[in-house]
C-alpha atoms as a PDB file:
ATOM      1  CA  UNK A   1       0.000   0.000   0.000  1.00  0.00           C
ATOM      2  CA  UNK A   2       1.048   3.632  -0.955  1.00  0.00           C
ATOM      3  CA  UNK A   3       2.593   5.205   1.768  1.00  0.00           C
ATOM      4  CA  UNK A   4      -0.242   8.754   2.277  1.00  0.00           C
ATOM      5  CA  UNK A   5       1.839  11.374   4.030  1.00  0.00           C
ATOM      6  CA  UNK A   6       0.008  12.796   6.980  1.00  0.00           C
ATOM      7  CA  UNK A   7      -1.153  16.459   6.146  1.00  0.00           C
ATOM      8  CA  UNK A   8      -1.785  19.811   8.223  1.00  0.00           C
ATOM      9  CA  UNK A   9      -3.466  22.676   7.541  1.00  0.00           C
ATOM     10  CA  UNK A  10      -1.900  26.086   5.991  1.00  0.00           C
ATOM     11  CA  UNK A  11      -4.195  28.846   5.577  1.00  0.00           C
ATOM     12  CA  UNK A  12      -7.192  26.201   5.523  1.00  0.00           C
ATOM     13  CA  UNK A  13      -5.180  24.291   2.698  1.00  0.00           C
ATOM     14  CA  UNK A  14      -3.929  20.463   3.694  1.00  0.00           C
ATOM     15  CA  UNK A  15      -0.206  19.952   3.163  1.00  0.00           C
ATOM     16  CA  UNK A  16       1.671  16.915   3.561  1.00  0.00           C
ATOM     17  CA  UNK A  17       3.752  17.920   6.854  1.00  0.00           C
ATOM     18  CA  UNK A  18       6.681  15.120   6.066  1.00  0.00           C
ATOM     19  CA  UNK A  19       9.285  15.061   3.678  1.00  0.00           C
ATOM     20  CA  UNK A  20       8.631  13.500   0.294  1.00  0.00           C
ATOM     21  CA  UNK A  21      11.554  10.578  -0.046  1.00  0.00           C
ATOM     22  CA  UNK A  22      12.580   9.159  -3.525  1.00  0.00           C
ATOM     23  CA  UNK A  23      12.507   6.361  -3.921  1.00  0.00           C
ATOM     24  CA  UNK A  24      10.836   5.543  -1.106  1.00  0.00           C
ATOM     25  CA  UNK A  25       7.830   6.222  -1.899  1.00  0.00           C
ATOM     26  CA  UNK A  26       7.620   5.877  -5.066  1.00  0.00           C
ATOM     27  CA  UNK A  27       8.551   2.192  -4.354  1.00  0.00           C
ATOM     28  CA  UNK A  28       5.620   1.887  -2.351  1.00  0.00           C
ATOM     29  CA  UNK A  29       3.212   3.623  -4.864  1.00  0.00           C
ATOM     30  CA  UNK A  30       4.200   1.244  -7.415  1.00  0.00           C
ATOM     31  CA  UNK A  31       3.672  -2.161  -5.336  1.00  0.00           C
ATOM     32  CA  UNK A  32      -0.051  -0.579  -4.065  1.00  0.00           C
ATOM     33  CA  UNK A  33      -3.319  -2.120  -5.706  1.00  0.00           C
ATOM     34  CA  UNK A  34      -4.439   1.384  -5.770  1.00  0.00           C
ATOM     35  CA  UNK A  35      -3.366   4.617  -7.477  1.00  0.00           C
ATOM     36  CA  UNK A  36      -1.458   6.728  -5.956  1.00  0.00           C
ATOM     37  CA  UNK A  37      -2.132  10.755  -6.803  1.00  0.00           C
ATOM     38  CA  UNK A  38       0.545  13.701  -5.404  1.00  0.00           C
ATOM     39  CA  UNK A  39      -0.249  17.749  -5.630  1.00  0.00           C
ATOM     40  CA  UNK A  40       1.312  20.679  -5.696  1.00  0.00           C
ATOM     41  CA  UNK A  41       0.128  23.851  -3.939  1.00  0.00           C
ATOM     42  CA  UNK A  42       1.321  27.393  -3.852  1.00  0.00           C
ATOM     43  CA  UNK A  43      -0.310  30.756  -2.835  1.00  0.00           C
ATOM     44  CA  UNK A  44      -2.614  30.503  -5.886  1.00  0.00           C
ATOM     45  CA  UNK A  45      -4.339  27.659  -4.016  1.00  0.00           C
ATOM     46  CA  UNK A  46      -5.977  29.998  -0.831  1.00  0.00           C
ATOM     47  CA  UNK A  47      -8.082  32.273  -4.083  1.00  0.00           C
ATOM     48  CA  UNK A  48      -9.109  28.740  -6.104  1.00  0.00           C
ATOM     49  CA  UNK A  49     -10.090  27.412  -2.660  1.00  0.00           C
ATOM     50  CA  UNK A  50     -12.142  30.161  -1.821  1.00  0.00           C
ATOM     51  CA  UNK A  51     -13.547  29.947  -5.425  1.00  0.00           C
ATOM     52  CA  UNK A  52     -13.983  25.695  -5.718  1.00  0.00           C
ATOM     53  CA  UNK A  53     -15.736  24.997  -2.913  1.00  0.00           C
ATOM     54  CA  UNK A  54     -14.956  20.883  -3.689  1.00  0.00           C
ATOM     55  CA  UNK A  55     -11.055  21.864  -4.431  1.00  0.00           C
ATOM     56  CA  UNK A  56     -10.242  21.271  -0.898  1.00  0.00           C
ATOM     57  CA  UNK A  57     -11.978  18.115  -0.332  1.00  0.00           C
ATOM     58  CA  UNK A  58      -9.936  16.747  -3.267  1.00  0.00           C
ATOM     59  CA  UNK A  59      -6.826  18.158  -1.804  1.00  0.00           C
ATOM     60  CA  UNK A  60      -7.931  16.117   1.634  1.00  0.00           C
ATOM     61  CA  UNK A  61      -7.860  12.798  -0.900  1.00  0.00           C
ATOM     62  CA  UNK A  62      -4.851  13.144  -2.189  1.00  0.00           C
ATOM     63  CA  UNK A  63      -1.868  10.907  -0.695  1.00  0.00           C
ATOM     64  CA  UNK A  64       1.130  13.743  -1.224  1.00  0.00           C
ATOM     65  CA  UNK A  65       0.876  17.022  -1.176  1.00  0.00           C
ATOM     66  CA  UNK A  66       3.511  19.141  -1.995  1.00  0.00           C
ATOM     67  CA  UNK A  67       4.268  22.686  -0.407  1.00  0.00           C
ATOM     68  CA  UNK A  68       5.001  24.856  -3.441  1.00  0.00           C
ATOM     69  CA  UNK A  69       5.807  28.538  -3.970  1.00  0.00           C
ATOM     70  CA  UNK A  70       7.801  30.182  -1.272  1.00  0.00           C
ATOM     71  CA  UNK A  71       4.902  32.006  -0.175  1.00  0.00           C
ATOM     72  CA  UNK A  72       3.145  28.744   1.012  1.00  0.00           C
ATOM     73  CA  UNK A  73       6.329  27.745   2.565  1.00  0.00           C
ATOM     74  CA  UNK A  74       7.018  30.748   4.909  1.00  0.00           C
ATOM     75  CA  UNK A  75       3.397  30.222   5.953  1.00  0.00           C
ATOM     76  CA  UNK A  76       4.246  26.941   6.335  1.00  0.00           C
ATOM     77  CA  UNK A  77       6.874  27.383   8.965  1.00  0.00           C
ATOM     78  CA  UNK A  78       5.522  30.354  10.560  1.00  0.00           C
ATOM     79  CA  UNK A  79       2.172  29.442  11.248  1.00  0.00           C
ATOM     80  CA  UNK A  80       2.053  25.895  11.240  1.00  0.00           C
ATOM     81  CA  UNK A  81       5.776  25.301  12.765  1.00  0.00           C
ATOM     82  CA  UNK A  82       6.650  22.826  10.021  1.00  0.00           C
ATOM     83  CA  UNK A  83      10.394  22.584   8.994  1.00  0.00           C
ATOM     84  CA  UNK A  84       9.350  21.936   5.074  1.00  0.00           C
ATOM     85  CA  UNK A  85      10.994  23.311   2.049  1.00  0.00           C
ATOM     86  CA  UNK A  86       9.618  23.830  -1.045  1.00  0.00           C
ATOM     87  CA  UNK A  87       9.029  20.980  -3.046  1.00  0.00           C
ATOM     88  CA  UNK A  88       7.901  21.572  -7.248  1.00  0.00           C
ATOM     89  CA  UNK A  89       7.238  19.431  -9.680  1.00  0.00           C
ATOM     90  CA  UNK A  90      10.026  20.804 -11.934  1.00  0.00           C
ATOM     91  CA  UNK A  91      13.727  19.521 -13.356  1.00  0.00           C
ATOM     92  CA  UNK A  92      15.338  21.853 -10.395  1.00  0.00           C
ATOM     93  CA  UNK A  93      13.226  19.473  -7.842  1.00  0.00           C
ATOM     94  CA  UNK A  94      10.890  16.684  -8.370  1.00  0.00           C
ATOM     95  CA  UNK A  95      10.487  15.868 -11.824  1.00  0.00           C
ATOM     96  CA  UNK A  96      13.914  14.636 -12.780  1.00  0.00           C
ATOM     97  CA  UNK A  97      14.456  12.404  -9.855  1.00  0.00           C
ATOM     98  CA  UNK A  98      11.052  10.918 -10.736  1.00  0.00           C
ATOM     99  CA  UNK A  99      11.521  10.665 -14.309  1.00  0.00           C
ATOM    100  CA  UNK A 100      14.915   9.129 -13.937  1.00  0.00           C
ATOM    101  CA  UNK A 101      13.090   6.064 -11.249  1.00  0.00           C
ATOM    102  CA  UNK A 102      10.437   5.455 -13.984  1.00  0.00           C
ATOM    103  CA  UNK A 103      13.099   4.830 -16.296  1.00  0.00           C
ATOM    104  CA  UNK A 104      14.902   2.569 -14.042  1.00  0.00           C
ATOM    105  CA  UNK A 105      11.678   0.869 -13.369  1.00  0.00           C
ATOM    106  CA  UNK A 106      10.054   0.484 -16.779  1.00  0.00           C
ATOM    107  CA  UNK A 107       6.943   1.832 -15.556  1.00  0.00           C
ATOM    108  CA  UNK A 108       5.604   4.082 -18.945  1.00  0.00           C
ATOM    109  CA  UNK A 109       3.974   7.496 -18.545  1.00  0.00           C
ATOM    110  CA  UNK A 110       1.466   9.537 -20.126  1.00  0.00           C
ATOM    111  CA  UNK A 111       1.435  13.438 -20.452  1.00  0.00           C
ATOM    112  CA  UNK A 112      -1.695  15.269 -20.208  1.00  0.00           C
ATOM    113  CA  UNK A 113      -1.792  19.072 -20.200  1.00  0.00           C
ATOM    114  CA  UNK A 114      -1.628  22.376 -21.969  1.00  0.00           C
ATOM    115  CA  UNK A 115      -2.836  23.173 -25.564  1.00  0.00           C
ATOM    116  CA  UNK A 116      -2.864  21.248 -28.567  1.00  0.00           C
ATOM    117  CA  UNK A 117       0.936  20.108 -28.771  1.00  0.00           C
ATOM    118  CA  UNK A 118       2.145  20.892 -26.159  1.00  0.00           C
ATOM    119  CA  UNK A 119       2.670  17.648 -23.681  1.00  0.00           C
ATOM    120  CA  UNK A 120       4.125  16.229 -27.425  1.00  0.00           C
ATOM    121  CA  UNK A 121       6.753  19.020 -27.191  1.00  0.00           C
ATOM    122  CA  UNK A 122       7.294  18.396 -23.787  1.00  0.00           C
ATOM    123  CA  UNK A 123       8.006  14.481 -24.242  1.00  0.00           C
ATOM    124  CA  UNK A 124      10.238  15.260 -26.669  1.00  0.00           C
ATOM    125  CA  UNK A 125      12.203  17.042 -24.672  1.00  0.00           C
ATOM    126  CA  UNK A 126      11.913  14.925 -21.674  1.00  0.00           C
ATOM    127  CA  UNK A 127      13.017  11.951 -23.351  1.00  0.00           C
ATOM    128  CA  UNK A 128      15.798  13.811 -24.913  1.00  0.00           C
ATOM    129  CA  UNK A 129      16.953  14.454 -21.360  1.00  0.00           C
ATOM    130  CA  UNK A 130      15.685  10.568 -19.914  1.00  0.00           C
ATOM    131  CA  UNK A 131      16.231   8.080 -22.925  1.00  0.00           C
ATOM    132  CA  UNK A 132      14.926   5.172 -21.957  1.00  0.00           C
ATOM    133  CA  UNK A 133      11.730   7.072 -20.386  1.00  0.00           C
ATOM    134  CA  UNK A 134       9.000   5.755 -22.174  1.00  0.00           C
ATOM    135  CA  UNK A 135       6.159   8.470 -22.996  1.00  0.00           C
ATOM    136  CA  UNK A 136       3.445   6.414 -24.792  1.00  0.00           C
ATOM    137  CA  UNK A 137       0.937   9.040 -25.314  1.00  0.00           C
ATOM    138  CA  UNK A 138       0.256  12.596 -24.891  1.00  0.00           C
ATOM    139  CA  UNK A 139      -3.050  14.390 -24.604  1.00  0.00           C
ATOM    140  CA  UNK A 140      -4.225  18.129 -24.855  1.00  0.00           C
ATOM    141  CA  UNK A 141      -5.591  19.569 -21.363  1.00  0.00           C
ATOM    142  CA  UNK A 142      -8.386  20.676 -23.532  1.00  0.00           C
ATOM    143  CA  UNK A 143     -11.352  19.872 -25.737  1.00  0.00           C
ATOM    144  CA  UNK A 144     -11.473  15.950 -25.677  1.00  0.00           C
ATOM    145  CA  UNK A 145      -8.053  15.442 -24.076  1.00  0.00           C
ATOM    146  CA  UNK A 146      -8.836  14.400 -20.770  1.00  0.00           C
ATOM    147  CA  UNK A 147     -11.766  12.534 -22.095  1.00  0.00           C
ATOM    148  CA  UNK A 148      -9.447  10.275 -24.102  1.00  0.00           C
ATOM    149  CA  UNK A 149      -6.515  10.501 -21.269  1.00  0.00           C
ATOM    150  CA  UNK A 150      -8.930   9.035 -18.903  1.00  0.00           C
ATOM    151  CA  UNK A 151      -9.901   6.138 -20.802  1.00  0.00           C
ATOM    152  CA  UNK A 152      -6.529   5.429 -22.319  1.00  0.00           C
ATOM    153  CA  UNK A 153      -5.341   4.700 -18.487  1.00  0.00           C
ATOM    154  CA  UNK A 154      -8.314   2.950 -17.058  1.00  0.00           C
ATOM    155  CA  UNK A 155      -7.945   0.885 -19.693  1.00  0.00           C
ATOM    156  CA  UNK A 156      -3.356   0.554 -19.380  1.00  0.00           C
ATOM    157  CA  UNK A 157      -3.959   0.908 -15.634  1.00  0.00           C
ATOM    158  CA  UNK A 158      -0.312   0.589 -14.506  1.00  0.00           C
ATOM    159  CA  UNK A 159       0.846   3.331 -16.367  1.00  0.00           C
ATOM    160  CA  UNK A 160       1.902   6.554 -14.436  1.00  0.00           C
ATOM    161  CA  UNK A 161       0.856  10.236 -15.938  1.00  0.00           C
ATOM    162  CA  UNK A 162       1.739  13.815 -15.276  1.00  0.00           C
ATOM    163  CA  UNK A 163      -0.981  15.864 -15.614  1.00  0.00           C
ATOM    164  CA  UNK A 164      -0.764  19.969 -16.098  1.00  0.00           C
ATOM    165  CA  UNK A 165      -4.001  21.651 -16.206  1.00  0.00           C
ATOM    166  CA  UNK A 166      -3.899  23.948 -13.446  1.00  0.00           C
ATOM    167  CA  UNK A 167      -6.017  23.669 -10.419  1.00  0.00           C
ATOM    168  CA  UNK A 168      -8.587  22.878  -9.714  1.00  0.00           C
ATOM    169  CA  UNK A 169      -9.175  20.911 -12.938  1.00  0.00           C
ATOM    170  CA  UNK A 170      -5.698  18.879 -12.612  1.00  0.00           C
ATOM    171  CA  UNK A 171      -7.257  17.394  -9.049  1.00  0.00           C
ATOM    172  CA  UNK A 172     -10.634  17.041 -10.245  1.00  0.00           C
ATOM    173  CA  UNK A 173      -9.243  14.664 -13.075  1.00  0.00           C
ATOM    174  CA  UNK A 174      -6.919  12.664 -11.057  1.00  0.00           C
ATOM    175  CA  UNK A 175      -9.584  12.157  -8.451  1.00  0.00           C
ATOM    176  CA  UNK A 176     -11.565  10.961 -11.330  1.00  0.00           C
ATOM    177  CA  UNK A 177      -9.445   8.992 -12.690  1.00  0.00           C
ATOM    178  CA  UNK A 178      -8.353   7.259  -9.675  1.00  0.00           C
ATOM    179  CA  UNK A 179     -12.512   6.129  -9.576  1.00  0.00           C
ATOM    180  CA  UNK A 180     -11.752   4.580 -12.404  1.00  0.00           C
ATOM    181  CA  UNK A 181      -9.852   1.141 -13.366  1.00  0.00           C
ATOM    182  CA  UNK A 182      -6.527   2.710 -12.805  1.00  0.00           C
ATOM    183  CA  UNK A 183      -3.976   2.096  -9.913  1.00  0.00           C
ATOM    184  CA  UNK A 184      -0.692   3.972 -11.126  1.00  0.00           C
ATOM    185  CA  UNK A 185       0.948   7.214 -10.180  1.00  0.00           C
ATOM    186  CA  UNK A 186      -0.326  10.318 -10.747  1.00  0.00           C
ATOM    187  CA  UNK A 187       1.378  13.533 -10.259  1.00  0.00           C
ATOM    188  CA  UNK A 188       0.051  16.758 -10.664  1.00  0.00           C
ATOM    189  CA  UNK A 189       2.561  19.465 -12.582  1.00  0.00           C
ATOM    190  CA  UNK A 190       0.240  22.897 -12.919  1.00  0.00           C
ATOM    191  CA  UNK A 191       2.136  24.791 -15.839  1.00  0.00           C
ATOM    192  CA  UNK A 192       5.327  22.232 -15.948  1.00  0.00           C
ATOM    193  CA  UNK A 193       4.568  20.772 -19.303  1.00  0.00           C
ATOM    194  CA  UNK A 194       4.150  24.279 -20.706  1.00  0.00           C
ATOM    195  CA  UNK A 195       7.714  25.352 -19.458  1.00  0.00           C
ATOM    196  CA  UNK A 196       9.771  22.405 -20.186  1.00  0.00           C
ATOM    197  CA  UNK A 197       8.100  22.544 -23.671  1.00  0.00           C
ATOM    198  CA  UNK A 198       9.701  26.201 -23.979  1.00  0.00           C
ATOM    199  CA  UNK A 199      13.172  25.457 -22.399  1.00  0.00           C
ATOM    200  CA  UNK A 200      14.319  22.861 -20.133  1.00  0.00           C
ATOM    201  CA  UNK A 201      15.957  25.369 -17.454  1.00  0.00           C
ATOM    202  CA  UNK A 202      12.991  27.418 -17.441  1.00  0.00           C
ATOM    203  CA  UNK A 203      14.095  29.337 -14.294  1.00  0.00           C
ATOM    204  CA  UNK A 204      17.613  31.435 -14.357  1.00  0.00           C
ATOM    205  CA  UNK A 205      19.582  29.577 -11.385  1.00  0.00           C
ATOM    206  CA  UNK A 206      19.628  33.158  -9.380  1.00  0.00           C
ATOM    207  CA  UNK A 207      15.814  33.712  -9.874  1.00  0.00           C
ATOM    208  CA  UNK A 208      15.448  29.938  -8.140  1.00  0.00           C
ATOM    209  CA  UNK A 209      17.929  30.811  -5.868  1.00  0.00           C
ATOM    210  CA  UNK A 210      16.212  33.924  -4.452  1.00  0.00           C
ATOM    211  CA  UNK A 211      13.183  32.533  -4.876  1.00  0.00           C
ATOM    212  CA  UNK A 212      11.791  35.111  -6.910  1.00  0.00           C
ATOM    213  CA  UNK A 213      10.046  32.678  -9.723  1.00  0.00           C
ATOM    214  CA  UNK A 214       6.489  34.809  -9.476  1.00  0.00           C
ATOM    215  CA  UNK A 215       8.466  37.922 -10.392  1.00  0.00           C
ATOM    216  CA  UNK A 216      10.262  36.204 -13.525  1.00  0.00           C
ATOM    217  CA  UNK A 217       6.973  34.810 -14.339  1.00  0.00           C
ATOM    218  CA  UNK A 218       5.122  37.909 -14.396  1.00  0.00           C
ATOM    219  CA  UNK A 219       7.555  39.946 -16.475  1.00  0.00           C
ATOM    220  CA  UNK A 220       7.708  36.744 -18.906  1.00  0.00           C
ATOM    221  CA  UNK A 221       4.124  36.246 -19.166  1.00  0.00           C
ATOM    222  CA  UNK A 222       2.445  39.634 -17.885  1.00  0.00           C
ATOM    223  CA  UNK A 223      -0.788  39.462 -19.902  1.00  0.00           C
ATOM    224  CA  UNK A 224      -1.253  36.228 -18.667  1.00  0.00           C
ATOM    225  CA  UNK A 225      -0.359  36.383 -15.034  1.00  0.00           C
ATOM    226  CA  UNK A 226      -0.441  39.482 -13.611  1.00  0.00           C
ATOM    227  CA  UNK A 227      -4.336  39.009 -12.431  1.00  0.00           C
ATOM    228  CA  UNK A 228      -3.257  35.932 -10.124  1.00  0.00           C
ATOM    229  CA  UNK A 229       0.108  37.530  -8.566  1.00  0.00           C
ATOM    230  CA  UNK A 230      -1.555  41.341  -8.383  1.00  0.00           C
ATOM    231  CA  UNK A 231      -4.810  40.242  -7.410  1.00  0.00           C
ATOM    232  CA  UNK A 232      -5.560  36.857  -6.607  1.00  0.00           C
ATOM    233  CA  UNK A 233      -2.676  36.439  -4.214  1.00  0.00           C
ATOM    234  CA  UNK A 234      -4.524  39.311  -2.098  1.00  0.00           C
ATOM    235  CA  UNK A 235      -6.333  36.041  -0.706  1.00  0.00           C
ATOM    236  CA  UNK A 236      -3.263  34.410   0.806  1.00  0.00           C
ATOM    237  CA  UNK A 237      -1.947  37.529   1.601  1.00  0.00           C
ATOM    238  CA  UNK A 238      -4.518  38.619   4.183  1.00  0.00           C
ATOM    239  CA  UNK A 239      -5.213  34.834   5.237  1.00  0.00           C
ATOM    240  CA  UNK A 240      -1.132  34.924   6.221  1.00  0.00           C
ATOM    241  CA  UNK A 241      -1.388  38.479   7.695  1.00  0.00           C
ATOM    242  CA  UNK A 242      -4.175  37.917   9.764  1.00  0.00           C
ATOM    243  CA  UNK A 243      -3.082  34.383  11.127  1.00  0.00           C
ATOM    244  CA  UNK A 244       0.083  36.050  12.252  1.00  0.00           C
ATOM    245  CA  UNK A 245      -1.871  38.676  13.732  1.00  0.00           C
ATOM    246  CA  UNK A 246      -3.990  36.297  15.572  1.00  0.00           C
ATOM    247  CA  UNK A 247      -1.151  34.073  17.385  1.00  0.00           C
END
């Protein structure tokens, strides 16, 4: 049986309060007769929370959780005294180390995300980095995509996928799709498949190392993204400030 981290609560949104170990538990996943499903949440998460009214009930399901965006980590430590760092689905953290034990293991994957093309682009340049990593199929995160991603893996239930389609729709479909027929691993990547699809490095190592990703995001992609960092994150923002307040 997968090994399901135990969570706590930051700014009413679970996180899995224990480190994440490869491959530890990703070992476990894979000997489990059911499917395993893993997260990601950032400062985004407190707006689509307050927005999806089911997102955090999904969240509650899921068996890792992953504290993303340092935002979400500070509150992390300061409010719920939890020693975590940030963990992302990325090459600079997650996404290598578990690309390079799927290899090992000859367990295949399946990309779903993004808009027409892009999870191909993105296997094509994971593959070019992970050679014997064996991407079967890729789906769009639109249209009939996850339709056809969902039955493709009920029906290949062993296979693992990395789906990017933002939350909440990302954990709506893997908690669907773990209803289903299929018992593999699921990890949720929000905008990965987009960015490795662009460039592999997508971060500058001094942006990741200041952790100032949501300002090289917003000058990259302004049209795009400057409602959820100038407006949206107002949600976290006064959660955070008025928890701190309160203790």
């Amino acid at each position: 049986m997968a090994q399901k981290l135990p969570k706590i609560s930051v700014l009413g949104i679970p996180v899995s309060s224990t480190k994440f170990k490869i491959p530890e538990h990703l070992e476990a996943a894979a000997e489990s007769e059911d499917a395993t499903i893993a997260a990601s949440v950032n400062p985004h998460s407190c707006f689509v929370a307050k927005s999806d009214q089911d997102y955090v009930a999904h969240l509650r399901e899921f068996d890792w959780v992953w504290c993303d965006g340092i935002g979400m980590v500070v509150a992390a430590r300061r409010i719920a005294k939890i020693n975590i760092d940030r963990t992302t689905f990325d090459l600079t953290s997650l996404a290598g180390p578990i690309c390079d034990w799927l290899s090992g293991n000859r367990i295949s994957l399946v990309l779903v995300g993004g808009k027409p093309g892009v999870s191909a682009r993105a296997a094509e340049k994971l593959v070019g980095l992970y050679p014997s990593l064996n991407i079967v199929e890729t789906f769009s995160g639109y249209g009939d995509g996850p339709h056809s991603a969902k039955t493709f893996l009920s029906n290949n239930p062993e296979m693992a996928i990395v789906c990017g389609m933002g939350a909440p729709r990302q954990e709506k479909f893997l908690i669907e799709l773990k209803s289903t027929r299929w018992r593999g691993m699921g990890f949720g990547c929000g905008g990965f498949l987009d960015q490795v699809g662009e460039k592999v490095v997508y971060f500058p190592a001094w942006i990741d190392r200041l952790n100032l990703r949501f300002l090289y995001r917003i000058l990259k992609e302004p049209r795009r993204l400057w409602r959820r960092y100038l407006v949206e994150y107002q949600v976290f923002m006064k959660r955070f400030i008025k928890e701190l307040f309160s203790r």
